[in-house]
C-alpha atoms as a PDB file:
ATOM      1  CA  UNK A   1     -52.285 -36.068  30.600  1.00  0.00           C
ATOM      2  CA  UNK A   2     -49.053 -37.369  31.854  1.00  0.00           C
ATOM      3  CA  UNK A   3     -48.840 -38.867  27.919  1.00  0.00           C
ATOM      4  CA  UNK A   4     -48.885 -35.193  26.471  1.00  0.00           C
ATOM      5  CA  UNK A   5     -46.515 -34.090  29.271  1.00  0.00           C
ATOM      6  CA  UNK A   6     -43.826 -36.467  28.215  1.00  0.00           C
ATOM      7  CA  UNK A   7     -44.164 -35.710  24.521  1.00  0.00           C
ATOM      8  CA  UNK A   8     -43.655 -31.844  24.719  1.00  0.00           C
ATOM      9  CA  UNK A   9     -40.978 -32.345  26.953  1.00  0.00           C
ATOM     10  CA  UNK A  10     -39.325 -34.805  24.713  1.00  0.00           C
ATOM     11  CA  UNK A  11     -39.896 -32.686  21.558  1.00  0.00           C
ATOM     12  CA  UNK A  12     -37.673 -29.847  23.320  1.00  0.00           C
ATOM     13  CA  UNK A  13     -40.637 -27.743  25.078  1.00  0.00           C
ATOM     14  CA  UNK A  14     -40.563 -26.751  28.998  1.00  0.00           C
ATOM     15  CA  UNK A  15     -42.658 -28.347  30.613  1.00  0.00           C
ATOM     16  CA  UNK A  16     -44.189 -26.879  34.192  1.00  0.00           C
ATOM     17  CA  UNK A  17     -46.805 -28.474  36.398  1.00  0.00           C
ATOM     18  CA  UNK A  18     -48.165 -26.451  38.966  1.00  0.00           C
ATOM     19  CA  UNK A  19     -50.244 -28.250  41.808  1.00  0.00           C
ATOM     20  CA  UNK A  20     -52.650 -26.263  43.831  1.00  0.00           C
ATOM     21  CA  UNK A  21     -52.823 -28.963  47.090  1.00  0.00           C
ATOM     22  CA  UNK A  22     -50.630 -31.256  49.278  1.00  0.00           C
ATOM     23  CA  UNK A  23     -52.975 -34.309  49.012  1.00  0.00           C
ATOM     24  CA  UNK A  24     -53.050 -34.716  52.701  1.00  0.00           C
ATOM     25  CA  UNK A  25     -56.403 -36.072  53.404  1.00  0.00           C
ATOM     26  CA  UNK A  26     -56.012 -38.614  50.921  1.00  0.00           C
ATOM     27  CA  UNK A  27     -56.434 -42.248  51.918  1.00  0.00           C
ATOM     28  CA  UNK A  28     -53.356 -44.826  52.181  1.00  0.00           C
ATOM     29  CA  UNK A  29     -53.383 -48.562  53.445  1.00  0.00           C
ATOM     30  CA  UNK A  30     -52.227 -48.645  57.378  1.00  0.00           C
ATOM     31  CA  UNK A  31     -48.295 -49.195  57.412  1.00  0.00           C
ATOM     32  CA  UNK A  32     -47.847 -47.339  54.143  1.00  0.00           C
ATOM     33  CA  UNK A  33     -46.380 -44.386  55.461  1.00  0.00           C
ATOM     34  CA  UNK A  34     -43.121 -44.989  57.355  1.00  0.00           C
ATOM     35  CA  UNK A  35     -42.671 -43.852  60.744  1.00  0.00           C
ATOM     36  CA  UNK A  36     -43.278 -39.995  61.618  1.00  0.00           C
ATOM     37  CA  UNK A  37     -43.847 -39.536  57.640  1.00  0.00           C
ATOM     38  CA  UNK A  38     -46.858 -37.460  56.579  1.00  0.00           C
ATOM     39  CA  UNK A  39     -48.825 -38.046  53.692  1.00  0.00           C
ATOM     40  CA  UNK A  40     -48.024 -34.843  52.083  1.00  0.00           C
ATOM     41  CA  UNK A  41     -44.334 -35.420  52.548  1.00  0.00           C
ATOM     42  CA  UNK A  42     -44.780 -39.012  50.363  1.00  0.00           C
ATOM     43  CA  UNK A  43     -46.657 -36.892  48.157  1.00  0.00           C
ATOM     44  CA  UNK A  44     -44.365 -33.927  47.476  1.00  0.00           C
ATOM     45  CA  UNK A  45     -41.452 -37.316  46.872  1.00  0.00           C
ATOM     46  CA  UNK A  46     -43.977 -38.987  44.207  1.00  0.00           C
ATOM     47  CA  UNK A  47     -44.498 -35.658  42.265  1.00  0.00           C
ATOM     48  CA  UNK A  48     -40.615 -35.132  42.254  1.00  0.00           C
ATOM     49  CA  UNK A  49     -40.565 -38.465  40.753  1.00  0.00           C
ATOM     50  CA  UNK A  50     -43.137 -38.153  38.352  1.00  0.00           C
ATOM     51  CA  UNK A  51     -41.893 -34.961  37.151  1.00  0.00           C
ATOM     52  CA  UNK A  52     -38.398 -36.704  36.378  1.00  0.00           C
ATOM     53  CA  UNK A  53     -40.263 -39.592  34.453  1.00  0.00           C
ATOM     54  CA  UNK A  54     -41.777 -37.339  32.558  1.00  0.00           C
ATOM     55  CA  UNK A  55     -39.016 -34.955  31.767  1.00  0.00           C
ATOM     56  CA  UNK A  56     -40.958 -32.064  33.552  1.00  0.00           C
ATOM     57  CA  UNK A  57     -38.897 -29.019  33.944  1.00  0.00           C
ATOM     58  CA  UNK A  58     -40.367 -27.578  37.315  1.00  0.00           C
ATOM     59  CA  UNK A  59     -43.045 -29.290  39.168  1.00  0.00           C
ATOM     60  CA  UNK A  60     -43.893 -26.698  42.252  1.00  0.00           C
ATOM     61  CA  UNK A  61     -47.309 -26.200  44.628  1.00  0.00           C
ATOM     62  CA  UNK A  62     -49.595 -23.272  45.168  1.00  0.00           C
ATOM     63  CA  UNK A  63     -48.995 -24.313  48.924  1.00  0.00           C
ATOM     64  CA  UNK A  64     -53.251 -24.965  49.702  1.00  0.00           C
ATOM     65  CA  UNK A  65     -54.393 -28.103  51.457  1.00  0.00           C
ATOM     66  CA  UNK A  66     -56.139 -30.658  50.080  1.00  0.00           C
ATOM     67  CA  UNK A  67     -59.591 -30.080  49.888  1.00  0.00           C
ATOM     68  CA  UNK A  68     -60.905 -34.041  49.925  1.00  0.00           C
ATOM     69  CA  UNK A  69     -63.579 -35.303  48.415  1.00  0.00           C
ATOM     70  CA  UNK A  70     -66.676 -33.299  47.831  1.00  0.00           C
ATOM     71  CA  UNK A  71     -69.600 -33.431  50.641  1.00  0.00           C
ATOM     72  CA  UNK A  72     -66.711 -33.885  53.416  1.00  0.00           C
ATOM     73  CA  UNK A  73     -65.797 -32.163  56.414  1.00  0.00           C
ATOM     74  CA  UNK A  74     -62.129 -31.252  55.083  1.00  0.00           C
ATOM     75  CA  UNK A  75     -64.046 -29.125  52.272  1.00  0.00           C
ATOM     76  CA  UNK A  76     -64.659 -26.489  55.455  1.00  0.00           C
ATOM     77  CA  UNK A  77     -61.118 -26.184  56.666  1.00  0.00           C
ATOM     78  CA  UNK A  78     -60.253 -22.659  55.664  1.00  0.00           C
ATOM     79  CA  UNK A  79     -56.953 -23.378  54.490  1.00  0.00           C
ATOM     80  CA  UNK A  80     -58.158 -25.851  51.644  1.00  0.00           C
ATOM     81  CA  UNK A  81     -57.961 -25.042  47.823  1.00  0.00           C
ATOM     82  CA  UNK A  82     -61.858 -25.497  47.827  1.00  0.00           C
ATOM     83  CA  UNK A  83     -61.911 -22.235  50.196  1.00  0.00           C
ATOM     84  CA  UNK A  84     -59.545 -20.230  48.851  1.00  0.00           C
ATOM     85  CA  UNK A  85     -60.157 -17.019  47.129  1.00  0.00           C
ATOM     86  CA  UNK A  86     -59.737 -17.056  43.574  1.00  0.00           C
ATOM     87  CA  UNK A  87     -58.883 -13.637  42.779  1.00  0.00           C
ATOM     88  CA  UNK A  88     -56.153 -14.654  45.031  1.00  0.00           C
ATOM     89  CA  UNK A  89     -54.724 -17.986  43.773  1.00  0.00           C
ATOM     90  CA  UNK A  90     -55.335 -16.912  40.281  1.00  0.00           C
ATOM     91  CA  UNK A  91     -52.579 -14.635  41.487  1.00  0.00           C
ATOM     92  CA  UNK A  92     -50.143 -16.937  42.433  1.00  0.00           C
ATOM     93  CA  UNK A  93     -50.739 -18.922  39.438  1.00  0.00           C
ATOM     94  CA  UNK A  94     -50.368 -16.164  37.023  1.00  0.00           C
ATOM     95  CA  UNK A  95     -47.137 -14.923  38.549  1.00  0.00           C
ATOM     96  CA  UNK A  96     -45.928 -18.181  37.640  1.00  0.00           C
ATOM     97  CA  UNK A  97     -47.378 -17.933  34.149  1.00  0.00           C
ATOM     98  CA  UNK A  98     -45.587 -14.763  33.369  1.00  0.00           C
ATOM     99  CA  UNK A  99     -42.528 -16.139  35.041  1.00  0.00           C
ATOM    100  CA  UNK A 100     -42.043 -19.027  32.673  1.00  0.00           C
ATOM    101  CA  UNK A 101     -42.920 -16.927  29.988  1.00  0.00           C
ATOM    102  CA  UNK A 102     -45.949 -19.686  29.230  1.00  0.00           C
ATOM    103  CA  UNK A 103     -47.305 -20.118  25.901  1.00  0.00           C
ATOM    104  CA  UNK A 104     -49.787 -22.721  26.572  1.00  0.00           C
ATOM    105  CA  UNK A 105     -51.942 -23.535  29.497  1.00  0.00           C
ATOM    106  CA  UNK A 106     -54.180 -26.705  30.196  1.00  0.00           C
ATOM    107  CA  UNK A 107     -56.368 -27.219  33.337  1.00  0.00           C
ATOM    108  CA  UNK A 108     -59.399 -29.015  34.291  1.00  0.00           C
ATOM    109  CA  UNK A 109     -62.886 -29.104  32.353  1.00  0.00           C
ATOM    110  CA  UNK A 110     -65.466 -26.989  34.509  1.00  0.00           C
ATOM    111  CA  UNK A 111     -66.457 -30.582  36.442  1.00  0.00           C
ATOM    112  CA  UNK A 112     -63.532 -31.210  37.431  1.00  0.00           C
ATOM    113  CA  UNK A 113     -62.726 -34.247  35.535  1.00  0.00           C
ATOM    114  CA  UNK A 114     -64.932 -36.433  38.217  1.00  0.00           C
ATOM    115  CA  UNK A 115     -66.131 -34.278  40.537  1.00  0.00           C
ATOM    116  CA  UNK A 116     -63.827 -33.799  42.930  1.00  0.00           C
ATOM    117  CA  UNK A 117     -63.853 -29.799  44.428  1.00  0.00           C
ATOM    118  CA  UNK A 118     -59.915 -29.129  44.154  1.00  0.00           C
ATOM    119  CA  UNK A 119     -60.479 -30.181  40.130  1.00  0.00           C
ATOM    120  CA  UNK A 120     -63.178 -27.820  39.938  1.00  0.00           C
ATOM    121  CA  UNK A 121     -61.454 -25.244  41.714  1.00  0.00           C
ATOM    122  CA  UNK A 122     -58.194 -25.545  39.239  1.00  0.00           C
ATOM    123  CA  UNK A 123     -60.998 -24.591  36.655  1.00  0.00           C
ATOM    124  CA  UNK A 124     -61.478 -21.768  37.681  1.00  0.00           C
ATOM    125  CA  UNK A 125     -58.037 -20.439  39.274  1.00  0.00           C
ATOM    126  CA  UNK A 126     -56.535 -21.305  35.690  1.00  0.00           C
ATOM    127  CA  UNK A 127     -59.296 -19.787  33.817  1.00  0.00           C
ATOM    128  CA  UNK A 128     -58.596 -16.300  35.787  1.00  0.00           C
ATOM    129  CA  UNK A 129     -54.865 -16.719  35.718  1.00  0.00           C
ATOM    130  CA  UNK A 130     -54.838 -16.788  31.794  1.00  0.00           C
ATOM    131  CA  UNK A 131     -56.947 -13.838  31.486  1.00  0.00           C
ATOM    132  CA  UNK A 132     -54.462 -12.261  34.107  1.00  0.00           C
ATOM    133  CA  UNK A 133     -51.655 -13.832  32.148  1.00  0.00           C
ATOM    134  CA  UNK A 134     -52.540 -13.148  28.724  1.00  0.00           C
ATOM    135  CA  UNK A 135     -52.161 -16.746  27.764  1.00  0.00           C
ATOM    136  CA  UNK A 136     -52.643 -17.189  24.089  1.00  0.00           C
ATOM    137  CA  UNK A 137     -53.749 -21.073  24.158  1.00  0.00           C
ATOM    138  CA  UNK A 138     -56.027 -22.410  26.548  1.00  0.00           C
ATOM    139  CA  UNK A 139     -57.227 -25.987  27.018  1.00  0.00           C
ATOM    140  CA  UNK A 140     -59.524 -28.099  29.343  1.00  0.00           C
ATOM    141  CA  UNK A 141     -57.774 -31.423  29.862  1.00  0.00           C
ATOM    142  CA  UNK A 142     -61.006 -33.895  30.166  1.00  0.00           C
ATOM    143  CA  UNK A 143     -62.291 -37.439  29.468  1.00  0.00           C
ATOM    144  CA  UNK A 144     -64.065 -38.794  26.365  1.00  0.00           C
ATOM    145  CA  UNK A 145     -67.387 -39.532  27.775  1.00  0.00           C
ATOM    146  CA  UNK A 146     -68.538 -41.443  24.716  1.00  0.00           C
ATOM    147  CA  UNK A 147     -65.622 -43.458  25.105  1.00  0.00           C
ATOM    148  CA  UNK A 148     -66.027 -44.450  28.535  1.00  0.00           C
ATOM    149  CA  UNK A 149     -69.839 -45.477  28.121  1.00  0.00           C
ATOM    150  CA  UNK A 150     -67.996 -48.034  25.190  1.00  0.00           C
ATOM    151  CA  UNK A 151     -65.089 -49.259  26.910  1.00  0.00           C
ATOM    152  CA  UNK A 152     -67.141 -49.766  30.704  1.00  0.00           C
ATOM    153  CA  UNK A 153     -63.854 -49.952  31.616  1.00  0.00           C
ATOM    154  CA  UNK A 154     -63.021 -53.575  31.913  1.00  0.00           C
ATOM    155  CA  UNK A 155     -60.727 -54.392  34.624  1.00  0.00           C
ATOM    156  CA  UNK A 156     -58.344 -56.971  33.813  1.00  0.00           C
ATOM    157  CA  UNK A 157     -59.187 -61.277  34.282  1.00  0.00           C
ATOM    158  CA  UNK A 158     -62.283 -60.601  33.133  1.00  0.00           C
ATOM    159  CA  UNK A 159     -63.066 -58.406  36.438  1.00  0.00           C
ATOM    160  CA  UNK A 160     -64.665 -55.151  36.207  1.00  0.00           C
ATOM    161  CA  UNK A 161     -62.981 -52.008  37.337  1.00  0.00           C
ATOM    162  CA  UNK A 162     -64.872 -49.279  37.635  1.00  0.00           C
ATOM    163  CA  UNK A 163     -67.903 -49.061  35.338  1.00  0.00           C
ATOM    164  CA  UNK A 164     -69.236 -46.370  33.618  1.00  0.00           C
ATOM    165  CA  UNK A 165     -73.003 -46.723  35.223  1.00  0.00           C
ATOM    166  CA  UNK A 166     -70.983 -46.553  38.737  1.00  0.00           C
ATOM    167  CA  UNK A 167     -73.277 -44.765  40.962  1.00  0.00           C
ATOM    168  CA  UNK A 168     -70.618 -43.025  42.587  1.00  0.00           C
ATOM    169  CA  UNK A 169     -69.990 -40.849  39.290  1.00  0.00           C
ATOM    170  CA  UNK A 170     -72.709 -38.975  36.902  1.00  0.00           C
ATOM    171  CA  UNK A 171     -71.238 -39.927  33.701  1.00  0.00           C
ATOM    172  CA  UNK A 172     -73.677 -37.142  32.023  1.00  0.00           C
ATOM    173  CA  UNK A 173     -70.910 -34.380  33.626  1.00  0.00           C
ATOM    174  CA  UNK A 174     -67.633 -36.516  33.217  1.00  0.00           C
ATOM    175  CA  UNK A 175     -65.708 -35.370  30.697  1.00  0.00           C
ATOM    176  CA  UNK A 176     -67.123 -33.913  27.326  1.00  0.00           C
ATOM    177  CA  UNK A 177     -69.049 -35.994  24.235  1.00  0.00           C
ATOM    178  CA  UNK A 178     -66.609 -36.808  21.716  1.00  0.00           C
ATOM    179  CA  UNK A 179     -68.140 -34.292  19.122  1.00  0.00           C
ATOM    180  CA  UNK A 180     -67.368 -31.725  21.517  1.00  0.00           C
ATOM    181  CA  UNK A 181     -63.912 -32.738  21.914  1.00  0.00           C
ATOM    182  CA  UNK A 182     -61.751 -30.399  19.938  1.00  0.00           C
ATOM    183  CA  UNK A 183     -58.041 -31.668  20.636  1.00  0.00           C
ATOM    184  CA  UNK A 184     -57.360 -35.687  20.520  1.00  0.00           C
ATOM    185  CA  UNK A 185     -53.872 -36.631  20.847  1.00  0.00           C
ATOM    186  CA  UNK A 186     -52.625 -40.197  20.378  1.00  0.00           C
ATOM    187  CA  UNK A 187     -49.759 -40.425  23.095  1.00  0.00           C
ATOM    188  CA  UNK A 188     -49.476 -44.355  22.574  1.00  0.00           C
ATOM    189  CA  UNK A 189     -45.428 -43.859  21.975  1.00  0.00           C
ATOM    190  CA  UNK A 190     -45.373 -42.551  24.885  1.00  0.00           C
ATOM    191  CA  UNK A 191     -47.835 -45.054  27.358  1.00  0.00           C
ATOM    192  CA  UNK A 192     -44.676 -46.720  28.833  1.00  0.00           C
ATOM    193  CA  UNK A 193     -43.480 -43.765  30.417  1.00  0.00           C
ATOM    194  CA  UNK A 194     -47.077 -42.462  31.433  1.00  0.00           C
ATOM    195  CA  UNK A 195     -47.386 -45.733  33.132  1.00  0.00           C
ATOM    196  CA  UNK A 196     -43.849 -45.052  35.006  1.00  0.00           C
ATOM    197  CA  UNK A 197     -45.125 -41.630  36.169  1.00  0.00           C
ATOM    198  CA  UNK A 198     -48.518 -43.359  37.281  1.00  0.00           C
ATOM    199  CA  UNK A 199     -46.742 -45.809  39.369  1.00  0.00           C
ATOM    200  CA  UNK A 200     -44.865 -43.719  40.953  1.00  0.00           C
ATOM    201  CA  UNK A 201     -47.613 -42.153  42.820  1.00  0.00           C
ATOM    202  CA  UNK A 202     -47.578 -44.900  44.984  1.00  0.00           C
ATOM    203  CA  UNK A 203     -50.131 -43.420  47.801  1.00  0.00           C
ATOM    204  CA  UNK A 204     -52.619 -43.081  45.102  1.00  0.00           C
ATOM    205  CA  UNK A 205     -51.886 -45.898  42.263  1.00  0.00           C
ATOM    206  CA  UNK A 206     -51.036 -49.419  44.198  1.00  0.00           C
ATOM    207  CA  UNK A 207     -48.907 -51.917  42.580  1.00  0.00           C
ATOM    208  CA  UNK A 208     -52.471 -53.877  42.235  1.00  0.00           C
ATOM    209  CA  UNK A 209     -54.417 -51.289  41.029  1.00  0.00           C
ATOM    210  CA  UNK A 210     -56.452 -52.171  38.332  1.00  0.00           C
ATOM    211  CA  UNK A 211     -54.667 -49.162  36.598  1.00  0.00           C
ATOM    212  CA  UNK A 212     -51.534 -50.964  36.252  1.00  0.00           C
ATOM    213  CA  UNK A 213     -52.972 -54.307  36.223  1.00  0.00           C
ATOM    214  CA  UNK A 214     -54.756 -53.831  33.010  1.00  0.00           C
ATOM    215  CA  UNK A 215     -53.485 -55.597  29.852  1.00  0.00           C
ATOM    216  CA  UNK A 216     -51.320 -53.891  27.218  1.00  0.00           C
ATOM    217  CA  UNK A 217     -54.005 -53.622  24.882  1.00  0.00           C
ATOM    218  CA  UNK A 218     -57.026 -52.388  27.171  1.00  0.00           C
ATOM    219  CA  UNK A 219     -54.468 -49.659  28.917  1.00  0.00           C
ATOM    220  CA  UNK A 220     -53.709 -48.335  24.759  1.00  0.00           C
ATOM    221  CA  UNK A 221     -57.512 -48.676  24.693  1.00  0.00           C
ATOM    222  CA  UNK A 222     -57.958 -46.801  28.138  1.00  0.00           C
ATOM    223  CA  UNK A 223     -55.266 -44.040  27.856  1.00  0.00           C
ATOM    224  CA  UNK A 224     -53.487 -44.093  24.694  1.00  0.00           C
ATOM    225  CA  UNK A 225     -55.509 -41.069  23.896  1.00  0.00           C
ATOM    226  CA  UNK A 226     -55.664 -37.868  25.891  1.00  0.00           C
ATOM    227  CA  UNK A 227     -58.380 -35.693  25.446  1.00  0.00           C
ATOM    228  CA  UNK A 228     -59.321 -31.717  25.377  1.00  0.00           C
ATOM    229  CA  UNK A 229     -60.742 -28.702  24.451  1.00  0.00           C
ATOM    230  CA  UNK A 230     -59.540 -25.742  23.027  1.00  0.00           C
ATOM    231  CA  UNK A 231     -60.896 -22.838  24.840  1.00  0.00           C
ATOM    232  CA  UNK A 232     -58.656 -19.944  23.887  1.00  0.00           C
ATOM    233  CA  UNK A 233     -58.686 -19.025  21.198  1.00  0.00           C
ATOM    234  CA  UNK A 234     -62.044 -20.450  20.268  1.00  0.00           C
ATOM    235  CA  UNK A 235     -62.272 -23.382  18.429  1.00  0.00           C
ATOM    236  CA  UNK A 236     -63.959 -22.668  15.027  1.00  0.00           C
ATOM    237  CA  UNK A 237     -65.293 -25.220  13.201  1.00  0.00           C
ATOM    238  CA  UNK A 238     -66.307 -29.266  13.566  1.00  0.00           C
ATOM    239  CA  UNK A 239     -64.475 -31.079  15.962  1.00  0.00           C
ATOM    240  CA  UNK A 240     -65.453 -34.408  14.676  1.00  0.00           C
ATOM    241  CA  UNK A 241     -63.837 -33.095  11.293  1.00  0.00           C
ATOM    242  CA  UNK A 242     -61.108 -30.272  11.848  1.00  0.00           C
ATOM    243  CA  UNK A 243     -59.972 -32.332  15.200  1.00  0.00           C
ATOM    244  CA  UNK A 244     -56.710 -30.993  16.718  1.00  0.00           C
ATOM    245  CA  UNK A 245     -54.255 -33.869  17.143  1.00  0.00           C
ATOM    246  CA  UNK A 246     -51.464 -31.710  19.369  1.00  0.00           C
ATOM    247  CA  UNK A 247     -51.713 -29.218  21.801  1.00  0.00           C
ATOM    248  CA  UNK A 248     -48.252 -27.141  20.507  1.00  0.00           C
ATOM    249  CA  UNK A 249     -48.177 -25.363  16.927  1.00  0.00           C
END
């Protein structure tokens, strides 16, 4: 959502990102970390940059390690997000909240975007941290299911990236169907600085990743719209109809 990021912060709102984990277990090319760096270290650096891309106010970390992928080993450390008690982190999280003085919270949809157990776990941290909070407006930031299974996600050259029949990934929990989607917003002004902030996550996003290799037109196709719904206060109504376009009112 690095789209919607950039265009409240560049229509005068603050903009906070909190990250629950340190991304250490994630996996890097050999020789892509400099001498005695760590992985979180290059990590905490890439959010820092990110943030500034963006125009993010305060980018901080609930301090819990990365939980890896789901079905590993690292999802048994008892100092991962995945572990962690969520009475506990929904703590943290609201302290923040009522900090900032938040008016508007987004997290992930109750898969986790893709699966992964640190995504499901925001879900339900940010969930209890707006009821502790008293947030107002609550959304799931997802993917447009319909929209993948249309795209297949065409890699550029005619190569294909990762496909929506992947067996890696059950497309029937990614993301939401697009008549359940309540909140659509077109961030295609802003694409050239979400593709900044993507790139500089270098660990994650290499320079020939098909994420940045992809032409102009298939990246507007691919993220010139980020997608969510409106849990808080319920959405009333038909969401192929009464769409939201903006997450701020």
């Amino acid at each position: 959502m690095g789209g919607t990021l950039a265009r409240a912060a560049a229509e005068g709102h603050k903009v906070v990102v909190v990250t629950a984990t340190d991304g250490a277990v994630g996996e890097v090319a050999d020789g892509f970390l400099n001498p005695g760096e760590t992985l979180e270290a290059r990590r905490a650096v890439e959010l820092r940059r990110a943030a500034e891309i963006l125009g993010i106010d305060r980018a901080l970390q609930l301090g819990y390690r990365d939980s890896g992928m789901m079905g590993t080993t690292d999802n048994e450390h008892p100092g991962c997000f995945w572990r962690a008690d969520v009475d506990e982190a929904a703590a943290k999280l609201a302290a923040v909240l009522g900090e900032e003085g938040a008016d508007v919270l987004t997290v992930y949809d109750s898969y986790g975007g893709y699966g992964h157990p640190d995504h499901i776990q925001v879900h339900r941290v940010g969930h209890a941290a707006a009821r502790l909070a008293g947030i107002g407006r609550v959304y799931e930031a997802s993917m447009n299911r319909d929209r993948i299974r249309a795209l297949n996600s065409m890699g550029p050259d005619g190569d294909e990236g990762p496909r929506a029949d992947d067996e890696r990934f059950d497309l029937d929990k990614i993301g939401f169907a697009e008549s359940e989607i309540t909140t659509a917003v077109d961030v295609t002004e802003w694409l050239d600085i979400k593709r900044a902030a993507m790139a500089a996550h270098q660990s994650q996003v290499a320079e020939d990743s098909w994420f940045l290799q992809l032409p102009p037109d298939v990246f507007v196709q691919s993220f010139g719209t980020e997608w969510f719904r409106r849990v808080t206060p319920e959405f009333v109504g038909d969401p192929t109809v009464d769409r939201e376009s903006w997450l701020l009112h």
